[in-house]
Every structure is written in C-alpha cells, then in structure tokens.
N, C-alpha and C. Protein backbone atom coordinates (compact mmCIF):
# COMPACT_ATOMS: atom_id res chain seq x y z
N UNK A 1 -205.12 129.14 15.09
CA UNK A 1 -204.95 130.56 15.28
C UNK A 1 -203.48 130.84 15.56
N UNK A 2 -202.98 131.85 15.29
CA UNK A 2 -201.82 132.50 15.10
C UNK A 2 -201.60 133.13 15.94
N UNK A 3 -200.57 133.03 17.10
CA UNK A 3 -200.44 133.89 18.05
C UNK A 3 -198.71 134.49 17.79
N UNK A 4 -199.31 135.98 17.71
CA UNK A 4 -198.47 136.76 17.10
C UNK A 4 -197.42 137.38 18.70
N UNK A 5 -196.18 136.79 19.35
CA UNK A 5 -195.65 137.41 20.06
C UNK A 5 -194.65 137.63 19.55
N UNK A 6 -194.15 136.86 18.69
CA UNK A 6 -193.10 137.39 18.23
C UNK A 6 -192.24 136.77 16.92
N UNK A 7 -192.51 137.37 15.67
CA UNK A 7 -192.11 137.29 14.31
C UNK A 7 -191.15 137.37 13.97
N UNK A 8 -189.44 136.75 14.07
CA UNK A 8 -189.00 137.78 13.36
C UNK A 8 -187.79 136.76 12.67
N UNK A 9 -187.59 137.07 11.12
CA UNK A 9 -186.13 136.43 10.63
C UNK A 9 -185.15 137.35 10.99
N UNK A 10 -184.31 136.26 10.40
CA UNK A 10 -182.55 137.27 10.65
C UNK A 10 -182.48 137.89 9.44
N UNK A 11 -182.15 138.71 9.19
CA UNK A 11 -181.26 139.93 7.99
C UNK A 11 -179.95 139.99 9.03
N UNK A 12 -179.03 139.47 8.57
CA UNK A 12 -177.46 139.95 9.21
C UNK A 12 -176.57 140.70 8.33
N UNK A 13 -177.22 141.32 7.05
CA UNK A 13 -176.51 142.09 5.91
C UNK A 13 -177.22 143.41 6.07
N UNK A 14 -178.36 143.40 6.42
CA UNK A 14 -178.64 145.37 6.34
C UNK A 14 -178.81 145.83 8.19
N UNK A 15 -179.21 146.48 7.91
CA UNK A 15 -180.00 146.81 9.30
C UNK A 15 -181.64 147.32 8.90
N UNK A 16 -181.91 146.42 10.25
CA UNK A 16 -183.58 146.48 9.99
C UNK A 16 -183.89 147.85 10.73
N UNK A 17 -185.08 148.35 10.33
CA UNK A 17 -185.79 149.91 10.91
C UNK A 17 -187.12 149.27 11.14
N UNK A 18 -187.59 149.60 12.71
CA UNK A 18 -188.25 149.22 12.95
C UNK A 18 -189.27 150.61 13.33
N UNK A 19 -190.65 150.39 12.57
CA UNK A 19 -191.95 150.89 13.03
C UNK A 19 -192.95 150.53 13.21
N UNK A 20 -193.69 152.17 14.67
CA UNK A 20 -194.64 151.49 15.48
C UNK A 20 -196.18 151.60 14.20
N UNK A 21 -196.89 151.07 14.19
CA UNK A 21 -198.27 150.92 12.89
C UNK A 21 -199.45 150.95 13.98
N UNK A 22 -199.96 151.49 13.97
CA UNK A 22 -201.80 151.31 13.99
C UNK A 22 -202.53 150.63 13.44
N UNK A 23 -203.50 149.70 13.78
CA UNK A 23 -204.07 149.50 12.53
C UNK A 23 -205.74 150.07 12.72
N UNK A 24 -206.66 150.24 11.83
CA UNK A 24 -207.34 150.60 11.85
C UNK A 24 -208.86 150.24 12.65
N UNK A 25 -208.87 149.26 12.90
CA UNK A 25 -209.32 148.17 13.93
C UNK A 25 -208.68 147.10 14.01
N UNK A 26 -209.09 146.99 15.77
CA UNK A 26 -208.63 145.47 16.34
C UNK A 26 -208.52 144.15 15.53
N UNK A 27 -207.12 143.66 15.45
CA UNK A 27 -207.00 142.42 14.50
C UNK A 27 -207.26 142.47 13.42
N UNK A 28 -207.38 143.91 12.54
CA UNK A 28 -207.20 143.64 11.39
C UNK A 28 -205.98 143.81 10.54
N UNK A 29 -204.95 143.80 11.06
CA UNK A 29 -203.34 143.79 10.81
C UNK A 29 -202.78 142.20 11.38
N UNK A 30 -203.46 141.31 12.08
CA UNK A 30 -203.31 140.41 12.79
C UNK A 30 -203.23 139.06 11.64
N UNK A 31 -202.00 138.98 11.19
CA UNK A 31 -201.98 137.56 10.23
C UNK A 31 -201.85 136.47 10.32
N UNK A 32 -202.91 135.60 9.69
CA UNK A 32 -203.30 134.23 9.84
C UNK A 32 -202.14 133.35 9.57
N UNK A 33 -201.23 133.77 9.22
CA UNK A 33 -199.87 132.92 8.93
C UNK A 33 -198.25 133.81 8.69
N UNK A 34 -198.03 133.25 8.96
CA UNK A 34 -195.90 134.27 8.97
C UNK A 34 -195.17 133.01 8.75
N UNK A 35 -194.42 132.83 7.35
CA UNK A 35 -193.49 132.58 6.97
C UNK A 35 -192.20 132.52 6.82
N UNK A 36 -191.03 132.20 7.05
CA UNK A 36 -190.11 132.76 6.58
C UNK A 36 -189.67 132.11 5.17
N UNK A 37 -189.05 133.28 4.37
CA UNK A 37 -188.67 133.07 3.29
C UNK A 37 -187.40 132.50 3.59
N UNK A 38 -186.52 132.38 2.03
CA UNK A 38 -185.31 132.31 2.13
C UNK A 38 -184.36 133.03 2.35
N UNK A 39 -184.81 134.19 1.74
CA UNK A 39 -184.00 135.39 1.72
C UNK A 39 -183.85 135.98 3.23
N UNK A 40 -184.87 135.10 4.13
CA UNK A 40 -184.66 136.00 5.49
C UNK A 40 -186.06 137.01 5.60
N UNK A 41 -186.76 136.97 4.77
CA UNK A 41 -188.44 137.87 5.05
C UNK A 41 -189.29 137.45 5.68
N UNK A 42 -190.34 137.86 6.10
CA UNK A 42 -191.43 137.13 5.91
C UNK A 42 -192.78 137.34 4.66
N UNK A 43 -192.97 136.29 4.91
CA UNK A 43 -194.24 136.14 4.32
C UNK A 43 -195.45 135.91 4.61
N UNK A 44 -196.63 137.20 5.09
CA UNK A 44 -197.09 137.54 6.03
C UNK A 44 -198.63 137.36 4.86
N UNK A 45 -199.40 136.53 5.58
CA UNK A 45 -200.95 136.36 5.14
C UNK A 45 -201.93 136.62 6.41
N UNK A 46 -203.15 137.30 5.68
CA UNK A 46 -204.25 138.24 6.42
C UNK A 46 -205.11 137.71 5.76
N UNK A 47 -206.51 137.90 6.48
CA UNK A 47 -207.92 137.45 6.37
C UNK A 47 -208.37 138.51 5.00
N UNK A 48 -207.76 139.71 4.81
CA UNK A 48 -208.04 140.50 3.63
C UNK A 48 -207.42 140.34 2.62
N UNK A 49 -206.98 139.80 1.47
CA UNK A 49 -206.49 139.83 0.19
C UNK A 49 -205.58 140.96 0.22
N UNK A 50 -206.23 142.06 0.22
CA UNK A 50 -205.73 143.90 -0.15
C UNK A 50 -204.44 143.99 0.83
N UNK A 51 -204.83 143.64 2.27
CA UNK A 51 -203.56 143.80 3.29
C UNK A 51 -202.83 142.88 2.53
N UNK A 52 -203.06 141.29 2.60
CA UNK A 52 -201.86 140.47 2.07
C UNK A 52 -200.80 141.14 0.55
N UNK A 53 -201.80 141.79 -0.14
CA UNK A 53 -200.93 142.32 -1.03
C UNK A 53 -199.87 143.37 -0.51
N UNK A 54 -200.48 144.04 0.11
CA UNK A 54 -200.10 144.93 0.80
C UNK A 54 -198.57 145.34 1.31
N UNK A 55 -198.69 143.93 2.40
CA UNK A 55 -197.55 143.96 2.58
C UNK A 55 -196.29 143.17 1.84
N UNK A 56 -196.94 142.35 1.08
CA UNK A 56 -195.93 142.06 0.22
C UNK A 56 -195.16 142.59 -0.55
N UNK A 57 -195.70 144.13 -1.07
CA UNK A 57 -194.09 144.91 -1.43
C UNK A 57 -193.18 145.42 -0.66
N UNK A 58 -193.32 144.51 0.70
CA UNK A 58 -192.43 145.29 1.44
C UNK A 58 -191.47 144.13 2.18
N UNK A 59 -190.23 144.50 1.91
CA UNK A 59 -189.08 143.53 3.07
C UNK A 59 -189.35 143.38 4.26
N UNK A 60 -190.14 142.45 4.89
CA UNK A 60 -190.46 142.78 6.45
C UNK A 60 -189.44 141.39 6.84
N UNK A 61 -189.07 141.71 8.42
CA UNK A 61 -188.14 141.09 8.75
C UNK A 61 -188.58 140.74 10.12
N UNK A 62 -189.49 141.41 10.57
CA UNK A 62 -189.83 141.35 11.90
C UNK A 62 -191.40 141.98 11.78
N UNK A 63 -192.28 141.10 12.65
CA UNK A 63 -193.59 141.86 12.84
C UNK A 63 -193.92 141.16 14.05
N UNK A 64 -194.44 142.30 15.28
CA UNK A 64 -194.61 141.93 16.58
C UNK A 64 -195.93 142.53 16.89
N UNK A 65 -196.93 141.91 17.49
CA UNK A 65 -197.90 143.25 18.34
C UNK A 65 -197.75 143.04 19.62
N UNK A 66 -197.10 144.37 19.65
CA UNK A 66 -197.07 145.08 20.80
C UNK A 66 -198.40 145.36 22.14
N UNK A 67 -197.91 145.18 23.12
CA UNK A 67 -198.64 145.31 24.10
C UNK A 67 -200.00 144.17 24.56
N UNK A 68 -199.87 142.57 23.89
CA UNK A 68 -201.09 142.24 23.56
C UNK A 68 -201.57 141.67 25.27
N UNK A 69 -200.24 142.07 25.90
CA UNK A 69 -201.04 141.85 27.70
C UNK A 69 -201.64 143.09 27.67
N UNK A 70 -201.75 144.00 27.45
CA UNK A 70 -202.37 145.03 28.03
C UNK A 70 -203.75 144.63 28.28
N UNK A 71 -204.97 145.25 29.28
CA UNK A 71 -205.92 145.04 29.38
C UNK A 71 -206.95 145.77 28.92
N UNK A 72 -206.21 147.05 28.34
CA UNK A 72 -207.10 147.62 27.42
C UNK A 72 -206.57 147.48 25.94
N UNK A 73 -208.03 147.36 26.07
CA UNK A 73 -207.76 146.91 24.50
C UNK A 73 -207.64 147.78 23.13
N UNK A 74 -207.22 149.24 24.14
CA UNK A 74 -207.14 150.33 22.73
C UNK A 74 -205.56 150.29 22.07
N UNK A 75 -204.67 149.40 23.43
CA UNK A 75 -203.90 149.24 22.97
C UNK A 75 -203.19 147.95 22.17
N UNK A 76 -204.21 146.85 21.96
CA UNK A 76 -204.18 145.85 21.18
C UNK A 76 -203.77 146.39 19.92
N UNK A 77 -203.65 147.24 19.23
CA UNK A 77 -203.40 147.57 17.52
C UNK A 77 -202.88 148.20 17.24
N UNK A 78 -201.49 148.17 17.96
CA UNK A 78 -200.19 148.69 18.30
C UNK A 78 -199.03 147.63 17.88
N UNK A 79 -198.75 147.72 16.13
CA UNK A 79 -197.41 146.70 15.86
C UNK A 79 -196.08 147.16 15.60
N UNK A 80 -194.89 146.87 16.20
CA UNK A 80 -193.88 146.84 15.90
C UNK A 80 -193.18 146.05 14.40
N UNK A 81 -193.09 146.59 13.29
CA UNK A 81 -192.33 145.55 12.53
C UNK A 81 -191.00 146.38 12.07
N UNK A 82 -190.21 145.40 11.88
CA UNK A 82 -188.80 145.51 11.18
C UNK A 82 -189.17 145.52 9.48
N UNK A 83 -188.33 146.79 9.12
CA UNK A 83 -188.20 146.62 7.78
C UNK A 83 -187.04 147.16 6.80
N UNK A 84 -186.88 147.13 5.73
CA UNK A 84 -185.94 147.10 4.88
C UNK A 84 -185.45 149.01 5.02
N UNK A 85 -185.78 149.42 4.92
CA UNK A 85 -185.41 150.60 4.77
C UNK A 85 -186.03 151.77 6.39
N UNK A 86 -185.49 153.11 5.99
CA UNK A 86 -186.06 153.97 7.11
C UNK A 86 -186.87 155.18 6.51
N UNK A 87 -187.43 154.79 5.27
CA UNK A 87 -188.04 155.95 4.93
C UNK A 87 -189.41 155.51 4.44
N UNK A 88 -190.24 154.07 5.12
CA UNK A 88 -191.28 154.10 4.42
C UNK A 88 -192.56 154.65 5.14
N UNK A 89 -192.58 155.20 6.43
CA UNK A 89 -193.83 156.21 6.94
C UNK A 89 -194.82 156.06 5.65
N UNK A 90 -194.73 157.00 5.03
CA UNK A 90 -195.46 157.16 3.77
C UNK A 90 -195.84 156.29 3.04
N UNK A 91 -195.24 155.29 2.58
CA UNK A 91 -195.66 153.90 1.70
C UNK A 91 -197.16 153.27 2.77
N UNK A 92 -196.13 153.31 4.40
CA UNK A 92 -197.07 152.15 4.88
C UNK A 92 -198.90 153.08 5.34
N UNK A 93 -198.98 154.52 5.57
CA UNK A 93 -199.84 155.03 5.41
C UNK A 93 -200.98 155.10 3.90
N UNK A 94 -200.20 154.27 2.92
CA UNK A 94 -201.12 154.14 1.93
C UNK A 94 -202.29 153.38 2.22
N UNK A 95 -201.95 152.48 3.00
CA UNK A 95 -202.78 151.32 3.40
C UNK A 95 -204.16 152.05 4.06
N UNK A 96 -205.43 151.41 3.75
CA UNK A 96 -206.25 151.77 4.71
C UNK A 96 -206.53 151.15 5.92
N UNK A 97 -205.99 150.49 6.11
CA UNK A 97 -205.89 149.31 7.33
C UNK A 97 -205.07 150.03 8.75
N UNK A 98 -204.12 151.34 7.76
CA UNK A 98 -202.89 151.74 9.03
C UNK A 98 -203.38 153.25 9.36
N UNK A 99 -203.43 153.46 10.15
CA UNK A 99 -204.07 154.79 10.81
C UNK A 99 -203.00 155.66 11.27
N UNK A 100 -201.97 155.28 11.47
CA UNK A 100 -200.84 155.75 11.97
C UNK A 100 -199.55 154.97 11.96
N UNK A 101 -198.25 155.59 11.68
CA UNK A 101 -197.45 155.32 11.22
C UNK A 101 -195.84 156.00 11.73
N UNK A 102 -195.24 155.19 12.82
CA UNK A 102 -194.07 156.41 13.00
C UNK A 102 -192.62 155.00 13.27
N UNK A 103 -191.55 155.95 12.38
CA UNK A 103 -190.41 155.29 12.40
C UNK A 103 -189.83 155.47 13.72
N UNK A 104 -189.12 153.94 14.26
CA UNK A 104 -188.86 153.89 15.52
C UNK A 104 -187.32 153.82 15.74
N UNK A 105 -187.12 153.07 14.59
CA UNK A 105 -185.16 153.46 14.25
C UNK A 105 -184.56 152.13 14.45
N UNK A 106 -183.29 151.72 14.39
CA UNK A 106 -182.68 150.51 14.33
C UNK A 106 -182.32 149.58 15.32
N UNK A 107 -182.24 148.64 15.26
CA UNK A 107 -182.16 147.38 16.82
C UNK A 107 -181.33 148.53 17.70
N UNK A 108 -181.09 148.40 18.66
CA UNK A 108 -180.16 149.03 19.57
C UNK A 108 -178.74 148.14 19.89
N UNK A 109 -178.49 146.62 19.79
CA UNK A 109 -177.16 146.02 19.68
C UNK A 109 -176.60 145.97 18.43
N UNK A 110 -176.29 146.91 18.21
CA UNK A 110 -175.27 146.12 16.90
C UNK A 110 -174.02 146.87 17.73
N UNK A 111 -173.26 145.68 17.34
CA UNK A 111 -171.52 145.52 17.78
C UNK A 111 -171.06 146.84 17.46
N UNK A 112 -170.45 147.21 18.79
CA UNK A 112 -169.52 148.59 18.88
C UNK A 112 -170.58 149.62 18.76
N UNK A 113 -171.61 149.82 18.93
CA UNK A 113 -172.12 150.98 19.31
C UNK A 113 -172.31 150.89 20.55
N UNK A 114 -172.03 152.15 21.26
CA UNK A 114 -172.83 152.80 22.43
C UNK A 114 -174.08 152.67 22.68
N UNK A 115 -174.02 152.53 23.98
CA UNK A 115 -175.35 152.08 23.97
C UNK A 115 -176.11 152.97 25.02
N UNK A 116 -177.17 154.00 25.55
CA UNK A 116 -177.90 154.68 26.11
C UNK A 116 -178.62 153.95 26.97
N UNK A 117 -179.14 152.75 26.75
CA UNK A 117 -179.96 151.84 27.51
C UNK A 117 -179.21 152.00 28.81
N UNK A 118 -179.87 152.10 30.41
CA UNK A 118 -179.40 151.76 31.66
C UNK A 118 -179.12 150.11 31.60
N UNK A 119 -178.32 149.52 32.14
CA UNK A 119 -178.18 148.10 32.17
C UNK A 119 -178.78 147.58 33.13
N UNK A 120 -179.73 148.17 33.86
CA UNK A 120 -180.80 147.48 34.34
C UNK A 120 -182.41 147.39 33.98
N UNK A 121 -182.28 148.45 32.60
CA UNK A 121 -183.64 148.20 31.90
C UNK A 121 -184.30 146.63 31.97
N UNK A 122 -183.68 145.84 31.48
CA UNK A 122 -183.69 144.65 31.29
C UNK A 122 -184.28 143.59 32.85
N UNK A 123 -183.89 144.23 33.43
CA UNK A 123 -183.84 142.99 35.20
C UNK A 123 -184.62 142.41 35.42
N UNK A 124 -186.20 142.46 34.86
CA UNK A 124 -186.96 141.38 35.57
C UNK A 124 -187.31 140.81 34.38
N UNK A 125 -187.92 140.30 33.97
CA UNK A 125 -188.60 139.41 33.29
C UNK A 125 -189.90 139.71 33.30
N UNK A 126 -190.75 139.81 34.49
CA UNK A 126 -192.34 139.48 34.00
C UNK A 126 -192.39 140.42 35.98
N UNK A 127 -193.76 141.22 35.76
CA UNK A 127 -194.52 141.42 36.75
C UNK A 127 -195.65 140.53 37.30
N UNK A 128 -195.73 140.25 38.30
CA UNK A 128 -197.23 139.89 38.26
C UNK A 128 -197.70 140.48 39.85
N UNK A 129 -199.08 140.37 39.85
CA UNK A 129 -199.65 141.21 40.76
C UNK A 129 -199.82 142.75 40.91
N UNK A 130 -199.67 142.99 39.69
CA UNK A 130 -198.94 144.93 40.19
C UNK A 130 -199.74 145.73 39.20
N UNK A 131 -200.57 146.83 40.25
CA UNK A 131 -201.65 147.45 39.94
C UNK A 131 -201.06 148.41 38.59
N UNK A 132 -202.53 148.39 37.52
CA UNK A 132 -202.29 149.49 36.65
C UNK A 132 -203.21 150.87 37.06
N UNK A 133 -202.81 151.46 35.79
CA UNK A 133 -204.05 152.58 36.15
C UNK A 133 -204.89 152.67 35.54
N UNK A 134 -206.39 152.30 35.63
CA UNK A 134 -207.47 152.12 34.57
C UNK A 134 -208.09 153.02 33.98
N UNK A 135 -207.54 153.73 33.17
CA UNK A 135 -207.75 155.00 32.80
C UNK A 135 -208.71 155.82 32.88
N UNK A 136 -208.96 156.35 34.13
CA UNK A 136 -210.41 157.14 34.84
C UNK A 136 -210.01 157.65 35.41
N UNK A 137 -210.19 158.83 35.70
CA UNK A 137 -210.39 159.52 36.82
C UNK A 137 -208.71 159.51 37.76
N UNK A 138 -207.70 158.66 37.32
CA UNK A 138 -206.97 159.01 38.26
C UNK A 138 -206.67 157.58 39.32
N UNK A 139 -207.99 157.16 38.97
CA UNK A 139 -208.45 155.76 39.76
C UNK A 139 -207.57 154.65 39.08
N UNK A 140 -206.97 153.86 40.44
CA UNK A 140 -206.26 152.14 40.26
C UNK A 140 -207.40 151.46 40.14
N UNK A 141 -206.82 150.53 39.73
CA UNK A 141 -207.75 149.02 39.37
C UNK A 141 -207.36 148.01 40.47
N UNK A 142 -207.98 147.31 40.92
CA UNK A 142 -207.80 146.59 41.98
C UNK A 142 -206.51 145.86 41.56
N UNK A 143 -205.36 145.16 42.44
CA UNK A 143 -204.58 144.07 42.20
C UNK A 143 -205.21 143.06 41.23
N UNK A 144 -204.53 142.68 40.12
CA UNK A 144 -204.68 141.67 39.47
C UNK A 144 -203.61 141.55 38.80
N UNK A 145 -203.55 139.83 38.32
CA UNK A 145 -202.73 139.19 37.77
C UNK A 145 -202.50 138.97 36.23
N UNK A 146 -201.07 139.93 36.43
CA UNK A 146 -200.52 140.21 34.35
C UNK A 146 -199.65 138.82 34.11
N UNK A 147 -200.08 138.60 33.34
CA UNK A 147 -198.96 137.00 32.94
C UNK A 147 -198.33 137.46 31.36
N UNK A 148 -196.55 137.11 31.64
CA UNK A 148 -196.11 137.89 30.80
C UNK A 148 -195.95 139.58 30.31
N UNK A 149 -196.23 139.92 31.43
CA UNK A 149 -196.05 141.77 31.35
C UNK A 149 -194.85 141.84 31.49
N UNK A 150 -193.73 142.43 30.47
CA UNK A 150 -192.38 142.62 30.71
C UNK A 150 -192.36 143.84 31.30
N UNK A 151 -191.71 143.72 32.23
CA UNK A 151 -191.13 145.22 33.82
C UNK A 151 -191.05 146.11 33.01
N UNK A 152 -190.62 146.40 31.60
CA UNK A 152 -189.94 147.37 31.56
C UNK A 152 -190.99 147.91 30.26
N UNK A 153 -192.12 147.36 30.65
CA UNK A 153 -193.04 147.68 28.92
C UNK A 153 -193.76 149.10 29.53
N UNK A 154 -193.81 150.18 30.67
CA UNK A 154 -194.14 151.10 30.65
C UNK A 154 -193.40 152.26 30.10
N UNK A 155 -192.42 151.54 30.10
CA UNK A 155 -190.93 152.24 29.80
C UNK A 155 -191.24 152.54 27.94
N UNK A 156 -191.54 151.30 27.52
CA UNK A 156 -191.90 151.40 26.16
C UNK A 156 -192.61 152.20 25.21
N UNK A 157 -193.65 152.40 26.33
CA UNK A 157 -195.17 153.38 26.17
C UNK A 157 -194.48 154.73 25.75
N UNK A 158 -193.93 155.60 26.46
CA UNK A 158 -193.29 156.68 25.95
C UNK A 158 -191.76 156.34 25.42
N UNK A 159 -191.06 155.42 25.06
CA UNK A 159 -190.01 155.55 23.80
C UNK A 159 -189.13 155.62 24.50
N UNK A 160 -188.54 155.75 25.64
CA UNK A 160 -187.68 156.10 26.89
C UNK A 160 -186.50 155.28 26.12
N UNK A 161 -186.11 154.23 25.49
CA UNK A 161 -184.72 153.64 24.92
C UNK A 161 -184.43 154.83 24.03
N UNK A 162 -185.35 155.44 23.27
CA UNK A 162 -184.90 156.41 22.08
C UNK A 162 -184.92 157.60 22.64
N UNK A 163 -185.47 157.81 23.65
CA UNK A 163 -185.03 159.27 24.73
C UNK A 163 -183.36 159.27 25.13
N UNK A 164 -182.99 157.99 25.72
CA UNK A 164 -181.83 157.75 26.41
C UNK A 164 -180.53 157.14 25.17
N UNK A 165 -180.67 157.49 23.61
CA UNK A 165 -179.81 157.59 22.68
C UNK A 165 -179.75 158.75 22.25
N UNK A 166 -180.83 159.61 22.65
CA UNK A 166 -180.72 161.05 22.31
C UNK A 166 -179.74 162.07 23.65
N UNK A 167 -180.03 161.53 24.46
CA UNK A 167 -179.17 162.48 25.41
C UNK A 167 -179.56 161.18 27.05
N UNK A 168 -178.12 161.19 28.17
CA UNK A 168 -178.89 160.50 28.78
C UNK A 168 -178.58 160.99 30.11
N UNK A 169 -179.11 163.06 30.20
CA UNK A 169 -178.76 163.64 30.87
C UNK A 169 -177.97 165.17 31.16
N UNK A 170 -178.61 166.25 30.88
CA UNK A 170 -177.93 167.07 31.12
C UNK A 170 -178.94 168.44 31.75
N UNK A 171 -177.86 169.44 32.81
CA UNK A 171 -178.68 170.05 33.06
C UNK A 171 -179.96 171.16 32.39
N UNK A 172 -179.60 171.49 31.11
CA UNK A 172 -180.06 172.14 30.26
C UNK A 172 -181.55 171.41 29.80
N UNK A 173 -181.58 170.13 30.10
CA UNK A 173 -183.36 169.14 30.16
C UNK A 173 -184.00 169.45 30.57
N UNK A 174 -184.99 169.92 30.76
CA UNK A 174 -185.96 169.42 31.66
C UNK A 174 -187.11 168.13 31.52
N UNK A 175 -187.47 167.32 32.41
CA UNK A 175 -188.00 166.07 31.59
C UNK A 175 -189.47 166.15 32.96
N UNK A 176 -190.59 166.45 32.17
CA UNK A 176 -191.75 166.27 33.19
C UNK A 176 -192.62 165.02 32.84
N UNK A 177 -192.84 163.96 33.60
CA UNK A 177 -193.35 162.78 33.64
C UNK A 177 -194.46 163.14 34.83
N UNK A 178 -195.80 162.98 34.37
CA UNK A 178 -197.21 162.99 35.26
C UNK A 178 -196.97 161.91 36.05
N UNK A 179 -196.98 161.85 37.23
CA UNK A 179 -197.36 160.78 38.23
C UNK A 179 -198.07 160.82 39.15
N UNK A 180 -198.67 160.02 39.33
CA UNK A 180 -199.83 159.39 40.96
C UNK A 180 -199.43 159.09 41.60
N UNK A 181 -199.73 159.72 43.00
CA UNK A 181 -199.40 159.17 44.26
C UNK A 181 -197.82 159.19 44.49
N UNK A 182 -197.15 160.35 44.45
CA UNK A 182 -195.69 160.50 43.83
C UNK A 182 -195.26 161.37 45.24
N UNK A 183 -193.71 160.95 46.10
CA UNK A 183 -193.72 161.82 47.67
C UNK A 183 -192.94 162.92 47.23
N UNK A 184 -193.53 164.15 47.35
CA UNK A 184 -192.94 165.40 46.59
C UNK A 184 -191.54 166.08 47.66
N UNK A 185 -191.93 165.14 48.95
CA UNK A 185 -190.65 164.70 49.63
C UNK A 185 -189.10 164.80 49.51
N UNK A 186 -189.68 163.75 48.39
CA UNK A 186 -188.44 162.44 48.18
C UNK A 186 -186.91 163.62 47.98
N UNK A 187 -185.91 163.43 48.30
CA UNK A 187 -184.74 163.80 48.29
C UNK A 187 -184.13 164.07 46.44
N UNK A 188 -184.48 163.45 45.49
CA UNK A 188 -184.35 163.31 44.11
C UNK A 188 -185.25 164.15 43.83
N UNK A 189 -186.55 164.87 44.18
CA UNK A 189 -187.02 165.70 43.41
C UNK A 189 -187.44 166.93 44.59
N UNK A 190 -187.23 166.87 45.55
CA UNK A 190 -187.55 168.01 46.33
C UNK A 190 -187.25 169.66 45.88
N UNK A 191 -187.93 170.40 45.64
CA UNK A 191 -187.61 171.57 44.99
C UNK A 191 -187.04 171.86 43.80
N UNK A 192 -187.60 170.45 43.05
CA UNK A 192 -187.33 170.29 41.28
C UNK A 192 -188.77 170.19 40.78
N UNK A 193 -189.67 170.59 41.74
CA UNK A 193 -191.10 169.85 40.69
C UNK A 193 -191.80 171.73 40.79
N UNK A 194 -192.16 171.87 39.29
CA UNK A 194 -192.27 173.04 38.85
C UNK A 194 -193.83 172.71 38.98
C-alpha cells in the first residue's frame, strides 16, 4: 500500500500551480503507485483505468493528500497537486472522480520574492495532545493524541498563506474568524468584536 504524504518531483524550469481537488469518494483519487519520470513528472497509477488515463494528460509534479491526520474523515479527499500550468480548474473538473476543483497558486519561495508568510508560521512541527472541535454542537472532543498534525494545518483550512500575500493588514479590513471559548476581554480585541 501506498502511503501518500508526500509526492513530489523537482521542475526547476517552470513554476508549478498548485490545486486543492476533491475527489468524489474516499480513496478514490488515492494512487496505487507514483513514479517519477525523467522529465521531472509523475507518473501516477489508480485502481480505475479512466482516472489513470486521466491524469496522464496532465504535467503533475506534485500530488499530496491533504489533511490525512484529520479525524474526520470528510476531510480525507482533500488533494493538493502541483501542476504545469494555472488554468486547468476546468480540464481537471472533467473528471468524474473530482467534485471540486480550485487553483491555489504558486510555491511561496521562489528567490527574491516577498514573502507575506509570518516567520513564525512554521515553529512547531507536530501537536500532540490538543483538543479539536468535533463538529457538533459547538462541543470539544475529549484530549486525544494527533501524531503528525502540523501546528499550523488549521491555518491551512481557510488559505490564511494566500490571505497574507493578498494584503497583510490594513485598517480598511475587516477580518471575522468564529471562535469558541474566545475572552472578549482580551486587550487585542476589546471593542473590535461587532
């Protein structure tokens, strides 16, 4: 079995565009083998024929699934891949396998760009012990143990790197984020929460 954390060749001549895919049920985007070519692709085989064709007209450079600590599993069929161009939305919605389809945009290091990212996005490595929210009612899930949850993968959930290349701050924003159990207190938002 193929454990998909992380796919990806080098292309050091274009820039890769990376989008988030759906697939239409659990593990059925999930390929039994990843290759790399010569050229720097992959060569990506599935339990379906139709997908394997599938993706073979396409330059993929990177294919990741996303979120596969999560504990729900609606978010198991959630992939990140790198690909040749930024305009294929449309191609990859041909597929019946992909339910959804949205361009996520280009690595964020390439040399001499600016960069929006806080430089402490990055700081931990891995959580463990640290309650989610089990999507009910509002209601936590008891303490339990995430192995491999990167700190900063809630951050991911809403796009927050591609928020913070779009602007990273001004008064003319307003930015409302729902939270639980939040001290309406606190000195940073006291008489900012509408």
């Amino acid at each position: 079995m193929l454990s998909i954390t992380s796919l990806t060749a080098q292309n050091s001549s274009e820039n890769i565009h990376y989008y988030y895919i759906e697939e239409a049920s659990v593990d059925l985007l999930k390929p039994t083998s990843a290759t790399k070519k010569t050229d720097g692709t992959l060569d990506l085989q599935f339990n379906d024929p139709n997908t394997t064709n599938f993706f073979s007209q396409f330059e993929v450079y990177s294919y990741l699934r996303e979120f596969e600590w999560s504990k729900f599993t609606s978010l198991h069929k959630y992939y990140l891949i790198g690909l040749d161009s930024n305009a294929r939305v449309n191609e990859l919605l041909l597929s019946s396998s992909i339910v959804f389809a949205e361009y996520f945009g280009t690595i964020e290091d390439v040399e001499g760009r600016a960069l929006g990212t806080p430089d402490d996005y990055f700081d931990h490595d891995q959580i463990t012990n640290y309650w989610v929210p089990d999507g009910s009612n509002d209601v936590f899930a008891n303490d339990f143990q995430i192995h491999n949850m990167r700190a900063y993968e809630h951050l991911e959930l809403i796009n927050a790197r591609q928020a913070w290349n779009i602007t990273t701050g001004s008064p003319s924003v307003a930015i409302g984020i729902r939270d639980i159990s939040f001290n309406d207190s606190h000195p940073e938002i006291v008489d900012k929460i509408i």
